[in-house]
N, C-alpha and C. Protein backbone atom coordinates (compact mmCIF):
# COMPACT_ATOMS: atom_id res chain seq x y z
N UNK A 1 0.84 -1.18 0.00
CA UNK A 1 0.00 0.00 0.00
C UNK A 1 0.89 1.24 0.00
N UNK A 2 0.78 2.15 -0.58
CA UNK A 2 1.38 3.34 -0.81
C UNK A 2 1.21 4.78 -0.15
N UNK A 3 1.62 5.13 0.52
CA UNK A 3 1.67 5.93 2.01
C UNK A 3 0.80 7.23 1.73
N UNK A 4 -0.04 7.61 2.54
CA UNK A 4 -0.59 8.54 2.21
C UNK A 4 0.58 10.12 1.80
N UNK A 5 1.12 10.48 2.33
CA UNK A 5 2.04 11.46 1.61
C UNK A 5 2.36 11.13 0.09
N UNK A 6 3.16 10.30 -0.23
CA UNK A 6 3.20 10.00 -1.57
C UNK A 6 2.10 9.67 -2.41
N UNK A 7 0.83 9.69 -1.82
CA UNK A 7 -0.21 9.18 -2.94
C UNK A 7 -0.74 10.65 -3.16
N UNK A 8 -0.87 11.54 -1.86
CA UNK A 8 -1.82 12.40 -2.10
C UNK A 8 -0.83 13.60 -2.19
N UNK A 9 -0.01 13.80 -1.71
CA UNK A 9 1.11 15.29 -1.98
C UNK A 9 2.45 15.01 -2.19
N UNK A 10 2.95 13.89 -3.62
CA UNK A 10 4.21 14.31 -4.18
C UNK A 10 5.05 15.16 -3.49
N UNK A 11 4.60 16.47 -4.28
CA UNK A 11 5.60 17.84 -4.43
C UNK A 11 5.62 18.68 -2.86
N UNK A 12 4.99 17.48 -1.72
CA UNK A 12 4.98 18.68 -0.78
C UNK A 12 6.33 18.58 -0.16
N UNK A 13 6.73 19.35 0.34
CA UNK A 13 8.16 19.95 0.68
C UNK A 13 8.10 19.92 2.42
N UNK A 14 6.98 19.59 3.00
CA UNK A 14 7.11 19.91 4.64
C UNK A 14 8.19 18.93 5.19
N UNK A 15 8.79 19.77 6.17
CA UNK A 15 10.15 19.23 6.95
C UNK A 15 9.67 17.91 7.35
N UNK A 16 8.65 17.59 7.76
CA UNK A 16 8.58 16.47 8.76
C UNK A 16 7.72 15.48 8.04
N UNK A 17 7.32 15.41 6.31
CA UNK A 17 6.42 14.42 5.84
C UNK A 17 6.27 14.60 4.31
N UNK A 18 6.92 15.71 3.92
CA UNK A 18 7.30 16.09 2.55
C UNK A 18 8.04 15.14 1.99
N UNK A 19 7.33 14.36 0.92
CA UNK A 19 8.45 14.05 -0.02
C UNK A 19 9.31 14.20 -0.77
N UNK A 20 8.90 15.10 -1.02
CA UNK A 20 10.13 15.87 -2.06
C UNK A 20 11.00 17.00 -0.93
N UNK A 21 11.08 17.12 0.01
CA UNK A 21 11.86 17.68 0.84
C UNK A 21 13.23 16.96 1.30
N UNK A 22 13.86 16.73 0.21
CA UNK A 22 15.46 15.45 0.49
C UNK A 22 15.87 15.82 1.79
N UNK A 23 15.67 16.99 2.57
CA UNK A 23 16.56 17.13 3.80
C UNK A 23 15.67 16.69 5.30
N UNK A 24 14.49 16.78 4.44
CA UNK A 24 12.94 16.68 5.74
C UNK A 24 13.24 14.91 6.51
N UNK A 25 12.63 14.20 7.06
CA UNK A 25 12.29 13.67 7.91
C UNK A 25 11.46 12.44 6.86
N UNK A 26 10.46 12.71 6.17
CA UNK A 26 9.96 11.88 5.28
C UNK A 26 9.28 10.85 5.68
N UNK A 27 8.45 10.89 6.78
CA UNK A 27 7.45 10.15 7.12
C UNK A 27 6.34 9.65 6.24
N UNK A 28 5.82 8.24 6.57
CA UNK A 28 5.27 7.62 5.06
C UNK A 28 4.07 7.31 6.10
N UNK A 29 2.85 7.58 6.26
CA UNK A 29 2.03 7.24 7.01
C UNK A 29 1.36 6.15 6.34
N UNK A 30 0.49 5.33 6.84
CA UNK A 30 -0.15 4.15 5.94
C UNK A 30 -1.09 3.53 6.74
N UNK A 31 -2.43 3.96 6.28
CA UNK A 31 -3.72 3.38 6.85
C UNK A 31 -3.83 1.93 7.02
N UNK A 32 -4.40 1.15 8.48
CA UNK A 32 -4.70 0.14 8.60
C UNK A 32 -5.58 -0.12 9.54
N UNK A 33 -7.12 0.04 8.71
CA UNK A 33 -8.46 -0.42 9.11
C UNK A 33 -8.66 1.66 9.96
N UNK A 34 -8.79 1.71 11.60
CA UNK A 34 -8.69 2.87 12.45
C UNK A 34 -7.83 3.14 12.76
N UNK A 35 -6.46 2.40 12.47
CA UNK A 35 -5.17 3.29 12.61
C UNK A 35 -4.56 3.53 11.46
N UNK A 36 -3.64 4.35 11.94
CA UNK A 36 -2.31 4.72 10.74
C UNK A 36 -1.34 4.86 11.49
N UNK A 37 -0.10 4.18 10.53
CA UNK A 37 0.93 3.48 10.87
C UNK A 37 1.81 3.70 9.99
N UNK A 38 3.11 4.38 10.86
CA UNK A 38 4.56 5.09 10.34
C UNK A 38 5.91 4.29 10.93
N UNK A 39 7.15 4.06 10.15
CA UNK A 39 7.91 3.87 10.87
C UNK A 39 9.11 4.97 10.32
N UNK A 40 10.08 5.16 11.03
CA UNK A 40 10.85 6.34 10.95
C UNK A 40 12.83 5.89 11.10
N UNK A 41 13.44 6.24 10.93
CA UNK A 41 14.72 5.41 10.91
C UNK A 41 15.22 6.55 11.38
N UNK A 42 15.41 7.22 12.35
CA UNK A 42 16.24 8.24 13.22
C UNK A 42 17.70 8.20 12.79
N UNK A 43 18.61 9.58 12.31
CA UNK A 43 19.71 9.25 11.42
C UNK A 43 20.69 10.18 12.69
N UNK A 44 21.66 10.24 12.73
CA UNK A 44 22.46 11.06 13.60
C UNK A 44 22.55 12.10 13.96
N UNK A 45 22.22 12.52 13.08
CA UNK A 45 22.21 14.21 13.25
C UNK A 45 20.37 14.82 13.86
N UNK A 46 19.93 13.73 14.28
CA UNK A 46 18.64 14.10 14.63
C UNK A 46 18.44 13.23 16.37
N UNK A 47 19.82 13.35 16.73
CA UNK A 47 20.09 13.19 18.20
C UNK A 47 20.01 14.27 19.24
N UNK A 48 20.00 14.43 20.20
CA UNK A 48 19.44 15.24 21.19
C UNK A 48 20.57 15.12 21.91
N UNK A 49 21.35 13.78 22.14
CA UNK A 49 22.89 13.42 22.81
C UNK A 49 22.97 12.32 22.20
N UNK A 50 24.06 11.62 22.74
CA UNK A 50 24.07 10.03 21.85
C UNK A 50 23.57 9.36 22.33
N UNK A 51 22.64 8.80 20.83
CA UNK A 51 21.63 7.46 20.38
C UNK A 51 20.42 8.20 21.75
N UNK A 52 20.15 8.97 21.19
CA UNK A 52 18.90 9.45 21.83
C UNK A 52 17.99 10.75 21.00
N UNK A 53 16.82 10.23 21.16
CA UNK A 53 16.28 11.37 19.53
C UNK A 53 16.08 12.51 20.48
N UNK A 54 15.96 13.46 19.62
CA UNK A 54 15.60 14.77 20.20
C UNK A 54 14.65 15.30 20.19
N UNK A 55 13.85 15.74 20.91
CA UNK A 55 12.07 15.91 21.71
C UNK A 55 11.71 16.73 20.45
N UNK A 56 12.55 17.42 20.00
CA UNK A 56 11.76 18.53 18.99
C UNK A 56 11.54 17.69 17.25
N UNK A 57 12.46 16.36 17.44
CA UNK A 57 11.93 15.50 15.86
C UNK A 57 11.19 14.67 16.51
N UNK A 58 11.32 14.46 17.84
CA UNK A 58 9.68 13.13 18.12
C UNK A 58 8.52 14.58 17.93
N UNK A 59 8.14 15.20 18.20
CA UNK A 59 7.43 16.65 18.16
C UNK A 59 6.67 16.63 16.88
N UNK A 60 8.11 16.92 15.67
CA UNK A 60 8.01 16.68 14.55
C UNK A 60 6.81 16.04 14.05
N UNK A 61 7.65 14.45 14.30
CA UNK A 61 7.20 13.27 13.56
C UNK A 61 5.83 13.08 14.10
N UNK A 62 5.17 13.16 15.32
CA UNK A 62 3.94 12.96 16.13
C UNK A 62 3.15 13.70 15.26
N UNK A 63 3.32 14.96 15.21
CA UNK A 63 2.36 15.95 14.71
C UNK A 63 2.26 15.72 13.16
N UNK A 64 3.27 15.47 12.31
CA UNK A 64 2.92 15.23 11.06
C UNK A 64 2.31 14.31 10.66
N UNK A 65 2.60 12.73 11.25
CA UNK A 65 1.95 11.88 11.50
C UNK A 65 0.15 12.14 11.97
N UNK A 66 0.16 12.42 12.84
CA UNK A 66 -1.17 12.77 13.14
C UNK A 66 -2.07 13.76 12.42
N UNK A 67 -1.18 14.85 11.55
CA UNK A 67 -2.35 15.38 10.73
C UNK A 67 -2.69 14.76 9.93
N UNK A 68 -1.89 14.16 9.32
CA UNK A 68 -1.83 12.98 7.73
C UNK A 68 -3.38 12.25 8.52
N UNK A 69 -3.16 11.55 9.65
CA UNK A 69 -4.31 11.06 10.09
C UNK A 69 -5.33 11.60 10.12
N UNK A 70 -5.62 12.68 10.63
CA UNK A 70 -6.68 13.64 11.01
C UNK A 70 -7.00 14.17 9.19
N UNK A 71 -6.30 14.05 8.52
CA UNK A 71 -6.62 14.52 7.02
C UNK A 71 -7.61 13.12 5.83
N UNK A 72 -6.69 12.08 6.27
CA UNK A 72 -7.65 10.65 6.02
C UNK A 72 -8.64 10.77 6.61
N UNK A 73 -8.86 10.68 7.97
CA UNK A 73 -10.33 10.42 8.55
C UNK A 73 -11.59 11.64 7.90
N UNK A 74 -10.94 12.88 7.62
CA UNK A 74 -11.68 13.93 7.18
C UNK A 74 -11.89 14.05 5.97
N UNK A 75 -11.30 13.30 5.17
CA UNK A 75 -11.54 12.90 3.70
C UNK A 75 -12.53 11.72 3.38
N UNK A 76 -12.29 10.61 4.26
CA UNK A 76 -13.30 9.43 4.34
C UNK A 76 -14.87 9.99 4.99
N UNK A 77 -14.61 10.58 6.06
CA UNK A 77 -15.98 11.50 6.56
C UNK A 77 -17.03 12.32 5.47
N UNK A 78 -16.03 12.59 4.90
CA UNK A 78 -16.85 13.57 3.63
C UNK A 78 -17.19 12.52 2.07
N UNK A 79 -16.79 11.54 1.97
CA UNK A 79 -16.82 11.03 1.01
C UNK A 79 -15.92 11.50 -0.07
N UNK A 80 -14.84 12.28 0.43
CA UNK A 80 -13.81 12.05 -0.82
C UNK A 80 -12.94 11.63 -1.22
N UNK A 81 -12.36 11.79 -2.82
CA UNK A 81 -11.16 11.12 -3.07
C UNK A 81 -10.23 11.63 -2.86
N UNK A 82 -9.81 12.94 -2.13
CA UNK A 82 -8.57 13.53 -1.96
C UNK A 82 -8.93 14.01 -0.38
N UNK A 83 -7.69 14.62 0.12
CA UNK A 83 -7.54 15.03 1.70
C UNK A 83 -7.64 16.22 1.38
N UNK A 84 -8.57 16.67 2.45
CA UNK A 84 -8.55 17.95 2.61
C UNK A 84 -6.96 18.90 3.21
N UNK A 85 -7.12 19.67 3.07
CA UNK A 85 -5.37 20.34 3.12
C UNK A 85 -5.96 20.53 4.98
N UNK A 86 -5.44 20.36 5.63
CA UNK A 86 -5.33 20.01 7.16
C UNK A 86 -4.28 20.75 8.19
N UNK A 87 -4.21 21.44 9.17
CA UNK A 87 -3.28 21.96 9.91
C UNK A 87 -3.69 21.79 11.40
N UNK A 88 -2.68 21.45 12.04
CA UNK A 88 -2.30 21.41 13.55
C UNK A 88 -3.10 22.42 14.33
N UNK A 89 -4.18 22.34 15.14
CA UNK A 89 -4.74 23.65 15.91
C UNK A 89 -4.22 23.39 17.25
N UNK A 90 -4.03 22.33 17.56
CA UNK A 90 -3.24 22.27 19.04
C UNK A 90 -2.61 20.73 19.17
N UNK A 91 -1.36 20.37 19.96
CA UNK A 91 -1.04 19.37 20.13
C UNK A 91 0.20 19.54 21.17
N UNK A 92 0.03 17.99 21.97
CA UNK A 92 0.46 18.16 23.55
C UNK A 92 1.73 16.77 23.26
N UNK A 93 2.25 17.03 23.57
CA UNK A 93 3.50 16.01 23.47
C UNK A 93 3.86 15.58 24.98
N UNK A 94 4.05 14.16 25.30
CA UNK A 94 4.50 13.49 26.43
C UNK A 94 5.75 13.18 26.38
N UNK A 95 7.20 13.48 26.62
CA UNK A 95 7.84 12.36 26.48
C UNK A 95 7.92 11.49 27.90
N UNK A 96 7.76 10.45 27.34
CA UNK A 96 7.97 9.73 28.75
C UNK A 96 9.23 8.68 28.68
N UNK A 97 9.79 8.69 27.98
CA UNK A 97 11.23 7.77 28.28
C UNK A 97 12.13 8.45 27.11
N UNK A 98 13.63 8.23 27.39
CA UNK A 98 14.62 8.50 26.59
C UNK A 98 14.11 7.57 25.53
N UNK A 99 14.03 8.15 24.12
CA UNK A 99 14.09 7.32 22.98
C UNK A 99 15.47 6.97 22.11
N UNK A 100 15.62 5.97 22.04
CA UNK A 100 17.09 5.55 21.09
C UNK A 100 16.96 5.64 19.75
N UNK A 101 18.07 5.32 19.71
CA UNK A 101 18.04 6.18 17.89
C UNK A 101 18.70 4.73 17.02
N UNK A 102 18.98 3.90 17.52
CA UNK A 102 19.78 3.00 16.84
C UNK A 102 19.11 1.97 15.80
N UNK A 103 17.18 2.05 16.42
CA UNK A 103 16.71 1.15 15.28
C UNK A 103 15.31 2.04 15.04
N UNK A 104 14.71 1.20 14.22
CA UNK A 104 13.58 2.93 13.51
C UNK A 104 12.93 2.57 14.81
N UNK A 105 11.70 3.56 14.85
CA UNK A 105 10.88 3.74 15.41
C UNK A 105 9.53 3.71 14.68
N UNK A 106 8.55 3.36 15.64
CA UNK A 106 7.17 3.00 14.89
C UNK A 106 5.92 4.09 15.25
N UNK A 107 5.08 4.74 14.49
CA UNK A 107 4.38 6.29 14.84
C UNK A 107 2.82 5.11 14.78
N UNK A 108 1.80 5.08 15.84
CA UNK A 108 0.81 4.85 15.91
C UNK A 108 -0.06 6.13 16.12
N UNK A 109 -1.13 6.27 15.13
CA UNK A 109 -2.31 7.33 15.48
C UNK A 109 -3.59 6.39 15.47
N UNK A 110 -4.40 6.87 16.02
CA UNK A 110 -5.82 6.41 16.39
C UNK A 110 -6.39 7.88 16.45
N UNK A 111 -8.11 7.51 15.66
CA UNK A 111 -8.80 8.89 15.73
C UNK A 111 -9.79 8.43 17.21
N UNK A 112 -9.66 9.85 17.38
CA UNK A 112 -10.45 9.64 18.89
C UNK A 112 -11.84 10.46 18.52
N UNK A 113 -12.36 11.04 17.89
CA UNK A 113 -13.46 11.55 17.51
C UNK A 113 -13.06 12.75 15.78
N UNK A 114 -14.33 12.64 15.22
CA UNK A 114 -14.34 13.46 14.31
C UNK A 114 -15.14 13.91 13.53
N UNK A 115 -15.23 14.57 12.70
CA UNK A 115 -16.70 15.41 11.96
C UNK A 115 -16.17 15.53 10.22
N UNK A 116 -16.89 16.60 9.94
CA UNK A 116 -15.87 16.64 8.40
C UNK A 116 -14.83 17.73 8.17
N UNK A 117 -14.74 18.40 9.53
CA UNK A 117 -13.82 19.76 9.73
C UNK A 117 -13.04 19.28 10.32
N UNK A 118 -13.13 18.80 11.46
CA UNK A 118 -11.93 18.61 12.70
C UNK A 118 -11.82 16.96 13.20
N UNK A 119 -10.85 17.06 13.64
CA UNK A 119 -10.15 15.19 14.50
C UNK A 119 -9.66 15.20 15.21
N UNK A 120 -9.95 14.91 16.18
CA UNK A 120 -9.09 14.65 16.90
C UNK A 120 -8.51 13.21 17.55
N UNK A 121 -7.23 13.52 17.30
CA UNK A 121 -6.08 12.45 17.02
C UNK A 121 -5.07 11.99 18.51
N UNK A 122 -4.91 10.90 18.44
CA UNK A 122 -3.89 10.59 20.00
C UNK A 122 -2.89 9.67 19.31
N UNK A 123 -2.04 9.84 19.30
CA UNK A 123 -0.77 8.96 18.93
C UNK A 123 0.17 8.85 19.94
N UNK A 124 1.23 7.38 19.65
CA UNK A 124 2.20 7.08 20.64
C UNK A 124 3.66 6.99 19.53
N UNK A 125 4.64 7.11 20.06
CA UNK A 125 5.90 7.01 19.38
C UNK A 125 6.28 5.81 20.24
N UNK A 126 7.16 4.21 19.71
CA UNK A 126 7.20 3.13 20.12
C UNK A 126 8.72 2.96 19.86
N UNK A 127 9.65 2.99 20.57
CA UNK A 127 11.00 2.30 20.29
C UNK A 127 11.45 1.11 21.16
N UNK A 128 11.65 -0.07 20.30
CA UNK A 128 12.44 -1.29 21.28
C UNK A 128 11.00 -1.52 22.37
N UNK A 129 9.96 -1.61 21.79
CA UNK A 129 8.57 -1.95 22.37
C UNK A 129 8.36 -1.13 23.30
N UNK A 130 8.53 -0.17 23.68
CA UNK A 130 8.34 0.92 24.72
C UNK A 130 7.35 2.24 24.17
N UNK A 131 6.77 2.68 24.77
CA UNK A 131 5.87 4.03 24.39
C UNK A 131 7.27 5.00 24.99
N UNK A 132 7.65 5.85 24.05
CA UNK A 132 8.79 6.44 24.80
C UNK A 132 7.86 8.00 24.34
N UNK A 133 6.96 8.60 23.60
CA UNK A 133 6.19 9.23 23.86
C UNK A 133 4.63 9.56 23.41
N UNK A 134 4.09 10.50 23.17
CA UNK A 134 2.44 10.17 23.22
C UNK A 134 2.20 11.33 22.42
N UNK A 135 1.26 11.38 22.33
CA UNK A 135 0.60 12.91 21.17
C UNK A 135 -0.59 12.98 21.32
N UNK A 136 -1.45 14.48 21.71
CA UNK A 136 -3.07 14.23 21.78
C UNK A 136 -3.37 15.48 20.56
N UNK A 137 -3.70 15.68 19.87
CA UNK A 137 -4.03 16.63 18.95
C UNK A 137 -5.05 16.98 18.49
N UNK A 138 -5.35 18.18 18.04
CA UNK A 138 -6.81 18.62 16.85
C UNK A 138 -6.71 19.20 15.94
N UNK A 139 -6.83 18.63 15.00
CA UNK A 139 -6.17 18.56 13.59
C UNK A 139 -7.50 19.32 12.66
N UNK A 140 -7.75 20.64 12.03
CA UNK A 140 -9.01 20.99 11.13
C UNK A 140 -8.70 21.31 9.93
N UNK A 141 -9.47 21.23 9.31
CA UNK A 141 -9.26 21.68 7.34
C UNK A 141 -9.24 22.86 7.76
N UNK A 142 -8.61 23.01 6.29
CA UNK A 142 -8.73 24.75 6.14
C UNK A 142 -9.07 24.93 4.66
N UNK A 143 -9.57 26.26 4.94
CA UNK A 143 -10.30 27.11 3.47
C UNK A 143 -9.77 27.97 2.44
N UNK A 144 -10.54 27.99 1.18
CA UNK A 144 -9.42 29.07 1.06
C UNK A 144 -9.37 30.25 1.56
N UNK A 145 -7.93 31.05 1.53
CA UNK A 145 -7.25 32.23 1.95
C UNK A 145 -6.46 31.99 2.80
N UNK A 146 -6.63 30.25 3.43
CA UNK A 146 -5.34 29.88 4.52
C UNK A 146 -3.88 29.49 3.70
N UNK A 147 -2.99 29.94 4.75
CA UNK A 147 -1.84 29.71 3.58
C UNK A 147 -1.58 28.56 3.11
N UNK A 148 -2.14 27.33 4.19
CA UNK A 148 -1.69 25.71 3.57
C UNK A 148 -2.72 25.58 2.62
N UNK A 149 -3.71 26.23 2.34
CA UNK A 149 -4.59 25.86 1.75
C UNK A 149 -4.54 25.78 0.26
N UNK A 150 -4.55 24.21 -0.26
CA UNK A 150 -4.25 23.79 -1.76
C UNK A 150 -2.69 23.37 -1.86
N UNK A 151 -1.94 23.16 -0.26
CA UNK A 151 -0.80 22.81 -0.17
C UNK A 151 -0.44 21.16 -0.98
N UNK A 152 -1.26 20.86 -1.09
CA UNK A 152 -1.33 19.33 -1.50
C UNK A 152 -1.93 18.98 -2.70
């Protein structure tokens, strides 16, 4: 199955899920059944100290991850074939354990409620079978005159 970023926004350039962004992060999200499911390969220079990721790319990856989610569920809600262009209105980050960097890491989202505007989304970041942190978010379309809007 072919990741929602690459199916639905090629040319998008965002740091944390852009494909075409060679320097970004490049998260591949991929629907299965009520979740969506990422894994991530943490590279060196995205350490915090050694073999430990740094709170601001788990941050990253949570939130991009989770809009991609919050953008599927709001596309299936409405009956369409494309995602609505989607942005972050709030999101709370846990870390709760040092995360290592030495093997990928796995991004779980689950929708916790939603409409055809807004989602809200809870995700966990998983390394070496551990929740090392968490994500609660609310993810809404936007219209035009917003700047992401038609980003995709």
């Amino acid at each position: 199955m072919i990741d929602l970023q690459n199916r639905y926004a090629p040319n998008s350039n965002c740091f944390g899920c852009g494909p075409a962004n060679n320097q970004g992060l490049n998260i591949k999200s991929i629907p299965y059944g009520e979740i969506v499911i990422a894994n991530f390969m943490p590279k060196p220079h995205h350490q915090a100290f050694p073999n430990i990721l740094s709170g601001g790319i788990i941050g990253t990856v949570l939130d991009c991850h989770s809009n991609w989610t919050a953008a599927w569920k709001i596309m299936n809600n409405c009956n369409e074939r494309h995602p609505p262009c989607t942005v972050t209105a709030e999101y709370k980050i846990k870390l709760l354990y040092p995360c290592p960097t030495k093997n990928q890491v796995k991004l779980v989202a689950k929708i916790k409620k939603s409409d055809k505007k807004k989602a809200f989304i809870s995700a966990e970041l998983i390394a070496e079978n551990r929740v090392c942190a968490t994500c609660e978010g609310v993810f809404i379309s936007v219209k035009e005159g917003h700047p992401a809007y038609n980003r995709w």
